[in-house]
N, C-alpha and C. Protein backbone atom coordinates (compact mmCIF):
# COMPACT_ATOMS: atom_id res chain seq x y z
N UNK A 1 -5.91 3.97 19.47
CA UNK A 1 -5.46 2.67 19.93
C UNK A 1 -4.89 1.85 18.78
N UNK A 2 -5.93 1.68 17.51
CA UNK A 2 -5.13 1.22 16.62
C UNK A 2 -3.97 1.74 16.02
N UNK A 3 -3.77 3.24 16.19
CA UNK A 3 -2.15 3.59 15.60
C UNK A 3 -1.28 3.38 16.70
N UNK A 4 -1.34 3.14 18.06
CA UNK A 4 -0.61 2.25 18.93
C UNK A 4 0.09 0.95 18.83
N UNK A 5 -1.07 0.37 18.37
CA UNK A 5 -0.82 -0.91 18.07
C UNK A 5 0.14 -1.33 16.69
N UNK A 6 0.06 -0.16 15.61
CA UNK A 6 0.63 -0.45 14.52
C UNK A 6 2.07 0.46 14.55
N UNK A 7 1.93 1.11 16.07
CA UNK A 7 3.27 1.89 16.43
C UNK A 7 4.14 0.46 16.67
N UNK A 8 3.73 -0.19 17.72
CA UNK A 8 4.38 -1.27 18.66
C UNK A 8 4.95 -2.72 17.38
N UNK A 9 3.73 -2.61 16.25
CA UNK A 9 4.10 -3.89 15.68
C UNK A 9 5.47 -3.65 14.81
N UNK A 10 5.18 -2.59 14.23
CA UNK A 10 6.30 -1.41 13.27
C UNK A 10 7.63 -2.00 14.10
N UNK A 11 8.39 -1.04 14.93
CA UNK A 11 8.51 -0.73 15.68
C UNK A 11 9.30 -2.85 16.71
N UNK A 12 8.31 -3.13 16.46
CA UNK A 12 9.14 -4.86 17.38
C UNK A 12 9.36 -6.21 16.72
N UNK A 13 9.72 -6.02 15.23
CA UNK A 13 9.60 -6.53 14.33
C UNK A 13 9.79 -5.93 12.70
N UNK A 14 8.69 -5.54 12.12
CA UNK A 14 8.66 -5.79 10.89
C UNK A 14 9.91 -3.99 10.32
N UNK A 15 10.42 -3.80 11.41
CA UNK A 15 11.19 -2.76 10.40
C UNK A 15 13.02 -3.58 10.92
N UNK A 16 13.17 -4.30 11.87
CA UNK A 16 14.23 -5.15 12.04
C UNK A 16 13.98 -6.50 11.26
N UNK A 17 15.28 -6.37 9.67
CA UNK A 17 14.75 -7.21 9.15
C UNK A 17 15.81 -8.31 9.13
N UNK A 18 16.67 -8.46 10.70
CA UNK A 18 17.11 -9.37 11.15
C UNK A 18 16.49 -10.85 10.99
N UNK A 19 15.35 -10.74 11.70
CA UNK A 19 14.55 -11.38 12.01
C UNK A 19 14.21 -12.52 11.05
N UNK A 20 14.30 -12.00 9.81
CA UNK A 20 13.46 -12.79 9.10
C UNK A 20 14.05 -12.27 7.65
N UNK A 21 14.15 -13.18 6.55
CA UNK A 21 14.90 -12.64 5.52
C UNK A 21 13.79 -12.45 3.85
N UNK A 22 12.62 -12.62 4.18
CA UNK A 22 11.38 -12.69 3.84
C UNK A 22 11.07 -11.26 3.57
N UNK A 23 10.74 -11.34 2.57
CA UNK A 23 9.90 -9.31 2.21
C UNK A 23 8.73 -9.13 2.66
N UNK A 24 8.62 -8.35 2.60
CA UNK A 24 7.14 -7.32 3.03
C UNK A 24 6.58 -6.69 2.34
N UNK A 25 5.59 -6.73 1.82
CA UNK A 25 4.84 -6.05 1.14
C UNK A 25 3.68 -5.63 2.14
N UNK A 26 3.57 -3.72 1.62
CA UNK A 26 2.88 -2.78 2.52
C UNK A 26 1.57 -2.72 0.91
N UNK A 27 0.48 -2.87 1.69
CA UNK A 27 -0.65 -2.43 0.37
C UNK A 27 -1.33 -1.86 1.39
N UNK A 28 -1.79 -0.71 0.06
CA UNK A 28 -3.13 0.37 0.59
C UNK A 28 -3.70 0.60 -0.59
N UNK A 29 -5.42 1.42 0.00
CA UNK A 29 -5.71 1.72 -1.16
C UNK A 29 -5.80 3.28 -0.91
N UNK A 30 -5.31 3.74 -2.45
CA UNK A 30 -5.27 5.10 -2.14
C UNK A 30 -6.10 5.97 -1.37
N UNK A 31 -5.26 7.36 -1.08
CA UNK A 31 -6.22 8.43 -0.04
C UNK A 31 -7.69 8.53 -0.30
N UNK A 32 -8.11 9.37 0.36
CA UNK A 32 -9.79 10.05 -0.38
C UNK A 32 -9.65 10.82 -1.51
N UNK A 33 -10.63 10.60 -2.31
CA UNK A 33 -9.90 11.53 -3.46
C UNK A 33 -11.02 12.60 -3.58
N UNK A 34 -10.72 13.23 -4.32
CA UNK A 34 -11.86 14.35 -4.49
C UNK A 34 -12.55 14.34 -5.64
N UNK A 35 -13.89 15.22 -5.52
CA UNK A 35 -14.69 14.89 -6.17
C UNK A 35 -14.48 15.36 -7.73
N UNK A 36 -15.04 14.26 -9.05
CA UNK A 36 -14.38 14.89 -10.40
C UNK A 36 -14.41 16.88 -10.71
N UNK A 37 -13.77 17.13 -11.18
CA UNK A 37 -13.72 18.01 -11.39
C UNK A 37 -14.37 18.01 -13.09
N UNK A 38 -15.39 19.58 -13.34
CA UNK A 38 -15.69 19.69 -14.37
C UNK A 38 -14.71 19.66 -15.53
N UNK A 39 -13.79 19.72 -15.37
CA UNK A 39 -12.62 20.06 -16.74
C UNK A 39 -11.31 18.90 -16.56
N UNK A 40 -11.73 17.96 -15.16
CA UNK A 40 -10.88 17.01 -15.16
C UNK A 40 -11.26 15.77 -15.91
N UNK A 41 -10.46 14.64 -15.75
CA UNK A 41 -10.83 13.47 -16.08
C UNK A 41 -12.00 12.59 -15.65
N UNK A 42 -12.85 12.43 -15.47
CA UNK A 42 -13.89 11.40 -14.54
C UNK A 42 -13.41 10.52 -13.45
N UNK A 43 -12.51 9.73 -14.40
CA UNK A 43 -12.22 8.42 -13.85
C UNK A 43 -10.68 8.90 -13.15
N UNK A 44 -10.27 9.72 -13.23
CA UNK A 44 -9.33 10.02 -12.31
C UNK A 44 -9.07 11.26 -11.63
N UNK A 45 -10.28 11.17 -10.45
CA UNK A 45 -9.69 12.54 -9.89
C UNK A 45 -8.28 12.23 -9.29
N UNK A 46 -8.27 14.55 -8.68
CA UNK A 46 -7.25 14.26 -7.31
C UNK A 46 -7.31 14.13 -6.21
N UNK A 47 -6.61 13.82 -5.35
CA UNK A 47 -7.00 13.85 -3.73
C UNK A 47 -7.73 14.56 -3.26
N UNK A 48 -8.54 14.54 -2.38
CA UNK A 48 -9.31 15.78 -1.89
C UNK A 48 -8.22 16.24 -0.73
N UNK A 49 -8.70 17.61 0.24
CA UNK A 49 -7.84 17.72 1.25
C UNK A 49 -7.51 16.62 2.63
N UNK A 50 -8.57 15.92 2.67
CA UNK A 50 -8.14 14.63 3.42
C UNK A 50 -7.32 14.11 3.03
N UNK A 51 -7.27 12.96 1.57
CA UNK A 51 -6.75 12.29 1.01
C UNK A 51 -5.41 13.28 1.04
N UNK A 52 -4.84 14.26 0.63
CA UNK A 52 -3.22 14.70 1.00
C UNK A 52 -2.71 14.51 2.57
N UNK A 53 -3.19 14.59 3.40
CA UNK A 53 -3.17 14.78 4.62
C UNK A 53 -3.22 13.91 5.07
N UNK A 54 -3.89 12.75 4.37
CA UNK A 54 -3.74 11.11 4.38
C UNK A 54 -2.72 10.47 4.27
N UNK A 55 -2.08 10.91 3.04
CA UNK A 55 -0.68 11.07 2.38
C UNK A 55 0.32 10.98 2.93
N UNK A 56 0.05 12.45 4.25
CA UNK A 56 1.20 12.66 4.23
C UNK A 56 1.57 12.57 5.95
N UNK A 57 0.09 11.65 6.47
CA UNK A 57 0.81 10.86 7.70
C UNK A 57 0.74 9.61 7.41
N UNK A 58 0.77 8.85 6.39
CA UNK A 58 1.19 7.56 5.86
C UNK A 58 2.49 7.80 5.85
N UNK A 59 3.82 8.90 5.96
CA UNK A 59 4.85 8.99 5.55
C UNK A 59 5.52 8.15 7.53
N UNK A 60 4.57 8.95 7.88
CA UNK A 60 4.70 9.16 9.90
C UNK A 60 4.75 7.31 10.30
N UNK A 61 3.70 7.08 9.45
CA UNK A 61 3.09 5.22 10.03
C UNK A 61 3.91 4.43 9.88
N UNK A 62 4.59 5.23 8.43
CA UNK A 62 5.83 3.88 8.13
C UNK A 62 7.21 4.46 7.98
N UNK A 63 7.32 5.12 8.58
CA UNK A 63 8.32 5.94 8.96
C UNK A 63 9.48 5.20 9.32
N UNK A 64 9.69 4.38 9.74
CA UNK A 64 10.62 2.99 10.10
C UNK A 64 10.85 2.08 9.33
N UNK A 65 10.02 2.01 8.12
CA UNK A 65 10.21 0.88 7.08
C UNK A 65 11.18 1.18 6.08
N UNK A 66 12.11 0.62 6.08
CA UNK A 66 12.88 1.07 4.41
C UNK A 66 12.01 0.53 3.27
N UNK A 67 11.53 1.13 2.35
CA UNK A 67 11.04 0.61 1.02
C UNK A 67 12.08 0.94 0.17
N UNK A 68 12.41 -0.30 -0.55
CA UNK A 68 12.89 -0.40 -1.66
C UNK A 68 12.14 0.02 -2.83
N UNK A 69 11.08 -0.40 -3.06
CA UNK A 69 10.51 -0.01 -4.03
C UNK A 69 8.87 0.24 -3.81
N UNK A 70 8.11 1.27 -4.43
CA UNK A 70 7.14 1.72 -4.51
C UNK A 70 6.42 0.98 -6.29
N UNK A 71 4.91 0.75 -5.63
CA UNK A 71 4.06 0.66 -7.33
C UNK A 71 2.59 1.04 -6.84
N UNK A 72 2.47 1.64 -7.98
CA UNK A 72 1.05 2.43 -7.90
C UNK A 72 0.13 2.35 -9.47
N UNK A 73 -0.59 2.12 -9.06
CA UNK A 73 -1.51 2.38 -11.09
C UNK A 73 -1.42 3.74 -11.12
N UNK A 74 -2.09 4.15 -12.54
CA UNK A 74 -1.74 4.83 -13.54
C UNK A 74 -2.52 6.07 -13.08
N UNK A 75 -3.48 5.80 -12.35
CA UNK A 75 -3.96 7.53 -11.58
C UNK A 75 -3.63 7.51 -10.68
N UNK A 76 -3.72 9.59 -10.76
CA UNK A 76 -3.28 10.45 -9.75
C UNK A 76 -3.83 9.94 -8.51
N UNK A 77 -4.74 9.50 -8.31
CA UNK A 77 -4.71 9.69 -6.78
C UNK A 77 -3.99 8.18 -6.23
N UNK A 78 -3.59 7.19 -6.70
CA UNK A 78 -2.49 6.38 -6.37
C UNK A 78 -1.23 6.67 -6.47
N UNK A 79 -0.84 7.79 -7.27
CA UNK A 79 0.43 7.98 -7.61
C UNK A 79 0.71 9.31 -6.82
N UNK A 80 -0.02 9.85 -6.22
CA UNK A 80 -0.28 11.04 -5.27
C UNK A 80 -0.27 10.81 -3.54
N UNK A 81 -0.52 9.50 -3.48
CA UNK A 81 -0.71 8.87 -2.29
C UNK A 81 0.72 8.59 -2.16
N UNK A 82 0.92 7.43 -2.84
CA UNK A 82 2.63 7.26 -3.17
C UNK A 82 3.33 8.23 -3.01
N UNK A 83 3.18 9.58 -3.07
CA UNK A 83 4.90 10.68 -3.60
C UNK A 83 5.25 10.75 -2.22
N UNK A 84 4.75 11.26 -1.34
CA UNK A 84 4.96 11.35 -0.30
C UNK A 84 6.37 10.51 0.47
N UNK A 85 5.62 8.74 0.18
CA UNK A 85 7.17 8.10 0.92
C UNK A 85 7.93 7.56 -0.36
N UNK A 86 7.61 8.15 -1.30
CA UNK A 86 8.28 8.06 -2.37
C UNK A 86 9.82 8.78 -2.63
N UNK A 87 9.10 9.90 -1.79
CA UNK A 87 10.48 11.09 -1.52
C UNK A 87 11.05 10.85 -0.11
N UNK A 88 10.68 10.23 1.04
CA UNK A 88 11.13 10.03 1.85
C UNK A 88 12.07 8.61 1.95
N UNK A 89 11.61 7.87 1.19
CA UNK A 89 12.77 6.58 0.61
C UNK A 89 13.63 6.73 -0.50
N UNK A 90 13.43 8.20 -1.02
CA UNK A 90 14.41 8.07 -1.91
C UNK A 90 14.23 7.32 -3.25
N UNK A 91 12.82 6.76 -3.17
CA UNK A 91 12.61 5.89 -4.82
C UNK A 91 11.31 6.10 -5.43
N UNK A 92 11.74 5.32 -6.85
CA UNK A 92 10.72 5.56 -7.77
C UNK A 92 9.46 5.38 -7.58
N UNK A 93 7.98 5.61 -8.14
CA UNK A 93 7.19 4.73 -8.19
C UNK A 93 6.92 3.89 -9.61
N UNK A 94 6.64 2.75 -9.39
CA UNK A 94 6.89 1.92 -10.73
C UNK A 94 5.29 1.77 -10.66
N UNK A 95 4.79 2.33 -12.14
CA UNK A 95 3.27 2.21 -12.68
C UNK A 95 3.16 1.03 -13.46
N UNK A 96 1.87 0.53 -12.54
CA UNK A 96 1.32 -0.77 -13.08
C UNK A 96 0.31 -0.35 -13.15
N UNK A 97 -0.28 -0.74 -14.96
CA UNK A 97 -2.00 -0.53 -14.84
C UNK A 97 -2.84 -1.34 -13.71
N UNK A 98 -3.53 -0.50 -13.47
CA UNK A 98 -4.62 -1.12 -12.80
C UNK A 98 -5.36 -2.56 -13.13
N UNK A 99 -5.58 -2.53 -14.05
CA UNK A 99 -6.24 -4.01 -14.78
C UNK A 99 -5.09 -5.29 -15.17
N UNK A 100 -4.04 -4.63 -14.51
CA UNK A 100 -2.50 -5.35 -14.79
C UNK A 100 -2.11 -6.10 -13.67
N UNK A 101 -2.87 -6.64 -12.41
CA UNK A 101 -2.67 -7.15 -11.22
C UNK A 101 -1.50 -8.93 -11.51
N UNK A 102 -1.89 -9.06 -12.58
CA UNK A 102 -1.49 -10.53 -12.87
C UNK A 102 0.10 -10.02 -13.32
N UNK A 103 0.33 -9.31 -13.65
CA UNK A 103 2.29 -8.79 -13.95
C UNK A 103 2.28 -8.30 -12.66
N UNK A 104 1.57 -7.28 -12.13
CA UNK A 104 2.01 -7.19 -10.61
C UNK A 104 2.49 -8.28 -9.72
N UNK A 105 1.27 -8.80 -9.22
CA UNK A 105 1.80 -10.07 -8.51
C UNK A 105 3.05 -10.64 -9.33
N UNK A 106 3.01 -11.23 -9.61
CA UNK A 106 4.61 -12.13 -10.23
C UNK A 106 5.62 -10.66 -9.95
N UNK A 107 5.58 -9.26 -10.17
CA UNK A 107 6.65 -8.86 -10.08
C UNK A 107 7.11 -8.40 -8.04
N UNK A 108 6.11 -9.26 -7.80
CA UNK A 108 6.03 -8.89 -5.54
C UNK A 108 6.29 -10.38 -5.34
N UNK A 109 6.10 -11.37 -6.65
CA UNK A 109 6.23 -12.43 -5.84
C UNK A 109 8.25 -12.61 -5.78
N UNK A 110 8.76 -11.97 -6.83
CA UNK A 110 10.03 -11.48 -6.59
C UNK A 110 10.61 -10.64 -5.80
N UNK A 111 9.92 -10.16 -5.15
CA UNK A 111 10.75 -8.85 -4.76
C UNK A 111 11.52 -9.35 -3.45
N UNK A 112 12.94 -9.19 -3.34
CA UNK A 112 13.80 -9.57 -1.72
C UNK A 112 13.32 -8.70 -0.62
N UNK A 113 12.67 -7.47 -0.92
CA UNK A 113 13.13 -6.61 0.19
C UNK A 113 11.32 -5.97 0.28
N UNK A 114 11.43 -4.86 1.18
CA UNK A 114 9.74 -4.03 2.03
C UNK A 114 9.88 -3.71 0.36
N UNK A 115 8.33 -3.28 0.17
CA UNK A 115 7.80 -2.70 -1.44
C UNK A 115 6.00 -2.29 -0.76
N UNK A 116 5.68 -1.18 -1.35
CA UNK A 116 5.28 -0.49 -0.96
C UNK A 116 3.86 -0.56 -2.46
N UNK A 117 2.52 -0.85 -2.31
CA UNK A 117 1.34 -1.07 -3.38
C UNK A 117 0.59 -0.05 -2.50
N UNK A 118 0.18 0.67 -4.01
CA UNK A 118 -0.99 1.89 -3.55
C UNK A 118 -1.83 1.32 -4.57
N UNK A 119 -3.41 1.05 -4.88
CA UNK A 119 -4.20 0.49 -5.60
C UNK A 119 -5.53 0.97 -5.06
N UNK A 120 -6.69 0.26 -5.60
CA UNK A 120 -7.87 0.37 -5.42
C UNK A 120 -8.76 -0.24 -4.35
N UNK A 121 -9.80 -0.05 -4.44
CA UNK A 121 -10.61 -1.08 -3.28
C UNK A 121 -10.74 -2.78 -3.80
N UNK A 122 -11.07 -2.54 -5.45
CA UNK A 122 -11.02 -3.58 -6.09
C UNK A 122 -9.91 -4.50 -6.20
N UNK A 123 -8.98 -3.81 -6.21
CA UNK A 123 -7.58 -4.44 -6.81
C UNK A 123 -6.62 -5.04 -6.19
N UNK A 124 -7.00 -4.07 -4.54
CA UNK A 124 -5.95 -4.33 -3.42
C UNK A 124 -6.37 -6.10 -3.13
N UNK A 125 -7.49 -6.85 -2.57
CA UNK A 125 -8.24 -7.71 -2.70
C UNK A 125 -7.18 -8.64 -3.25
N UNK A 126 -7.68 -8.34 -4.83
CA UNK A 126 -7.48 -9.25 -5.84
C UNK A 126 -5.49 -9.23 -5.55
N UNK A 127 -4.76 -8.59 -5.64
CA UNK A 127 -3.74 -8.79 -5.31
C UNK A 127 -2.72 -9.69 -3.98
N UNK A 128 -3.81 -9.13 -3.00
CA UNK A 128 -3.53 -10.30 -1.66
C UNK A 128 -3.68 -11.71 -2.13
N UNK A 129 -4.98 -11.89 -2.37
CA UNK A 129 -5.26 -13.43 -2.84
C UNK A 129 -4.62 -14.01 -3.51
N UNK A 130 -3.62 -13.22 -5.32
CA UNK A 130 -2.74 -13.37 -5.20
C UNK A 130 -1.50 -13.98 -4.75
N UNK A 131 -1.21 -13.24 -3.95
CA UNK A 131 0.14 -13.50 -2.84
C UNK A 131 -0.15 -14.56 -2.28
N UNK A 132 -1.47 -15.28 -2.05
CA UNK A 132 -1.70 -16.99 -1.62
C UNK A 132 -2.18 -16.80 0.19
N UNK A 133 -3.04 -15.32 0.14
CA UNK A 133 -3.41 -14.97 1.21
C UNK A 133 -4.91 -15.77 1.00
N UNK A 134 -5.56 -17.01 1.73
CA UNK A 134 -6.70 -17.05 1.48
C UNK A 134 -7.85 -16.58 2.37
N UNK A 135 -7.47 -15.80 2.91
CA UNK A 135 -8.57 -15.14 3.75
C UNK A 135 -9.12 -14.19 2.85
N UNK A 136 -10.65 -13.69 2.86
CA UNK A 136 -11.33 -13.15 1.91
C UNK A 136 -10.99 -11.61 2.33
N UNK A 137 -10.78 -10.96 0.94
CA UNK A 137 -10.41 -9.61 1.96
C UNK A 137 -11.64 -8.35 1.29
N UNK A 138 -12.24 -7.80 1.65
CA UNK A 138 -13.29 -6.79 1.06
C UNK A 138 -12.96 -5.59 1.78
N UNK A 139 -12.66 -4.19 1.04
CA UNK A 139 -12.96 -2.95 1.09
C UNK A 139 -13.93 -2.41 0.51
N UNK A 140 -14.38 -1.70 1.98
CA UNK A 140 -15.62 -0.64 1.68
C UNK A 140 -15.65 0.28 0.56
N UNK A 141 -16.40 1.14 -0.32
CA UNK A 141 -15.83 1.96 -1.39
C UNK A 141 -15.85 3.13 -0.34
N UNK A 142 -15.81 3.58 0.66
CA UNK A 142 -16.28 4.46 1.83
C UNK A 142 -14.54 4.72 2.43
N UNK A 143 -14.07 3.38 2.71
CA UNK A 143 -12.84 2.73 3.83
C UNK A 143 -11.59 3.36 2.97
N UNK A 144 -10.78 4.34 3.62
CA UNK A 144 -9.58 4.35 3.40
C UNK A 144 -8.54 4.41 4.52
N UNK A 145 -8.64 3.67 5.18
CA UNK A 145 -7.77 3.71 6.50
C UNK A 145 -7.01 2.67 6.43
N UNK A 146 -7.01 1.00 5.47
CA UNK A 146 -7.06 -0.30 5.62
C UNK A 146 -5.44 0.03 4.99
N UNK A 147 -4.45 -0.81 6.15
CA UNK A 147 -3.30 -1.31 5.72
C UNK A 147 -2.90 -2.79 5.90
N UNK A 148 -3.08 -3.36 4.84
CA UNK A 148 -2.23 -4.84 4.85
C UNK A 148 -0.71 -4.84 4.57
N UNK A 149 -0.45 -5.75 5.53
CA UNK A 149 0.96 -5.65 5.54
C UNK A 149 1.40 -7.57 5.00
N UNK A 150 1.35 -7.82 3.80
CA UNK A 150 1.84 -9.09 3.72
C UNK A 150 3.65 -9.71 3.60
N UNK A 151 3.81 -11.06 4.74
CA UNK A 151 5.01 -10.83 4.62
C UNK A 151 5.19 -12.37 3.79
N UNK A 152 5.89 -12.37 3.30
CA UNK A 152 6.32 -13.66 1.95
C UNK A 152 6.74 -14.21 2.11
N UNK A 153 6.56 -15.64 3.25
CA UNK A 153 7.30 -16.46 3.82
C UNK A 153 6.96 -17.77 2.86
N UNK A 154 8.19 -18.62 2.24
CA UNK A 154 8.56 -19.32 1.17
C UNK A 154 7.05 -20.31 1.09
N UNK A 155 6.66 -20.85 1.95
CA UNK A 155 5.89 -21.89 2.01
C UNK A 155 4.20 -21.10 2.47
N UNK A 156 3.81 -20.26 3.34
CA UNK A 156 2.84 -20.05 3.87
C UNK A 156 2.70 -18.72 3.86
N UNK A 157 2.58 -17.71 3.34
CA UNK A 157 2.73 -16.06 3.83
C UNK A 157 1.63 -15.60 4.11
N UNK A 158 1.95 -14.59 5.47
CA UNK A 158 1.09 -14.10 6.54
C UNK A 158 0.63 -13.08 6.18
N UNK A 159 -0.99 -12.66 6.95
CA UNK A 159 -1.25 -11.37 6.53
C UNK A 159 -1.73 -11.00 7.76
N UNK A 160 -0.90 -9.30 8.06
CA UNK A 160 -1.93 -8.68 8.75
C UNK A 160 -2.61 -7.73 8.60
N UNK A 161 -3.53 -7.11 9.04
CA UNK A 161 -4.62 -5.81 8.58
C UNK A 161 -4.09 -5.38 9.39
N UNK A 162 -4.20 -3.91 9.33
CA UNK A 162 -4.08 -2.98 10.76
C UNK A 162 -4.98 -1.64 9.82
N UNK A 163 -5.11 -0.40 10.68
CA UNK A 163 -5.53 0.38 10.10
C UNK A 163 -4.57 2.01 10.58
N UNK A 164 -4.86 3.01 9.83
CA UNK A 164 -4.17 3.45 10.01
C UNK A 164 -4.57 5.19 10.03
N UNK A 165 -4.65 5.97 10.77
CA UNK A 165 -5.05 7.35 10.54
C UNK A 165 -5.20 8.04 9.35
């Protein structure tokens, strides 16, 4: 029901950007990732097999959105989440450290056009609020389904949650 609902909103609005001359910013927090590996990094695994598969019907959800631009921090499993509609829009992903949310924001509070944030449970949060969203926003360390979709309207910008397979 909820990927219905985020079929219909997609879909009667936010990919006709007639409507409204205001950007969009799509945030998630990356797939599931998998568990460290002995010879990997700690702090940055890779996806587990969910988390790809996560990936790579996030391509399906927003399948209608043109992104101009993609940003992801500095680990794989944000930048792994990302490739996916990274290659299906045709663009880069631009790496922002993680602990770098304060150059982020200022570089979304520019942006004209859809832009596309893959981040953390921590970070995604701190970035909305940011954007001058004051509704409190908390992810589970469990939750990877959560898509905010904020749109950047000059005076007041809206947020919606939806979730997403």
């Amino acid at each position: 029901m909820r990927f219905l609902i985020l079929v219909l909103l997609l879909s009667a609005g936010l990919t006709n950007r007639a409507w409204a001359n205001d950007p969009t910013i799509f945030l998630l927090r990356h797939a599931e990732k998998a568990e460290p590996s002995p010879n990997g990094l700690p702090n940055d695994p890779d996806l587990s097999p969910a988390g790809k598969a996560r990936a790579t019907r996030l391509v399906d959800v927003l399948k209608d959105v043109r992104l101009a631009g993609i940003y992801a921090t500095e680990f794989q499993r944000t930048q792994k989440t990302a490739l996916p509609l990274a290659r299906k829009n045709m663009v880069g992903i631009a790496t922002i450290p993680a602990k770098d949310t304060v150059t982020l924001v200022a570089k979304l509070k520019e942006e004209t056009d859809n832009v596309l944030v893959v981040g953390h449970s921590n970070t995604i949060p701190e970035i909305i609020k940011g954007l001058g969203i004051t509704e409190p926003i908390q992810i589970a360390e469990t939750a990877y389904d959560d898509l905010f979709i904020v749109i950047l309207h000059p005076h007041m910008p809206q947020l919606i949650h939806l979730h997403y397979p």
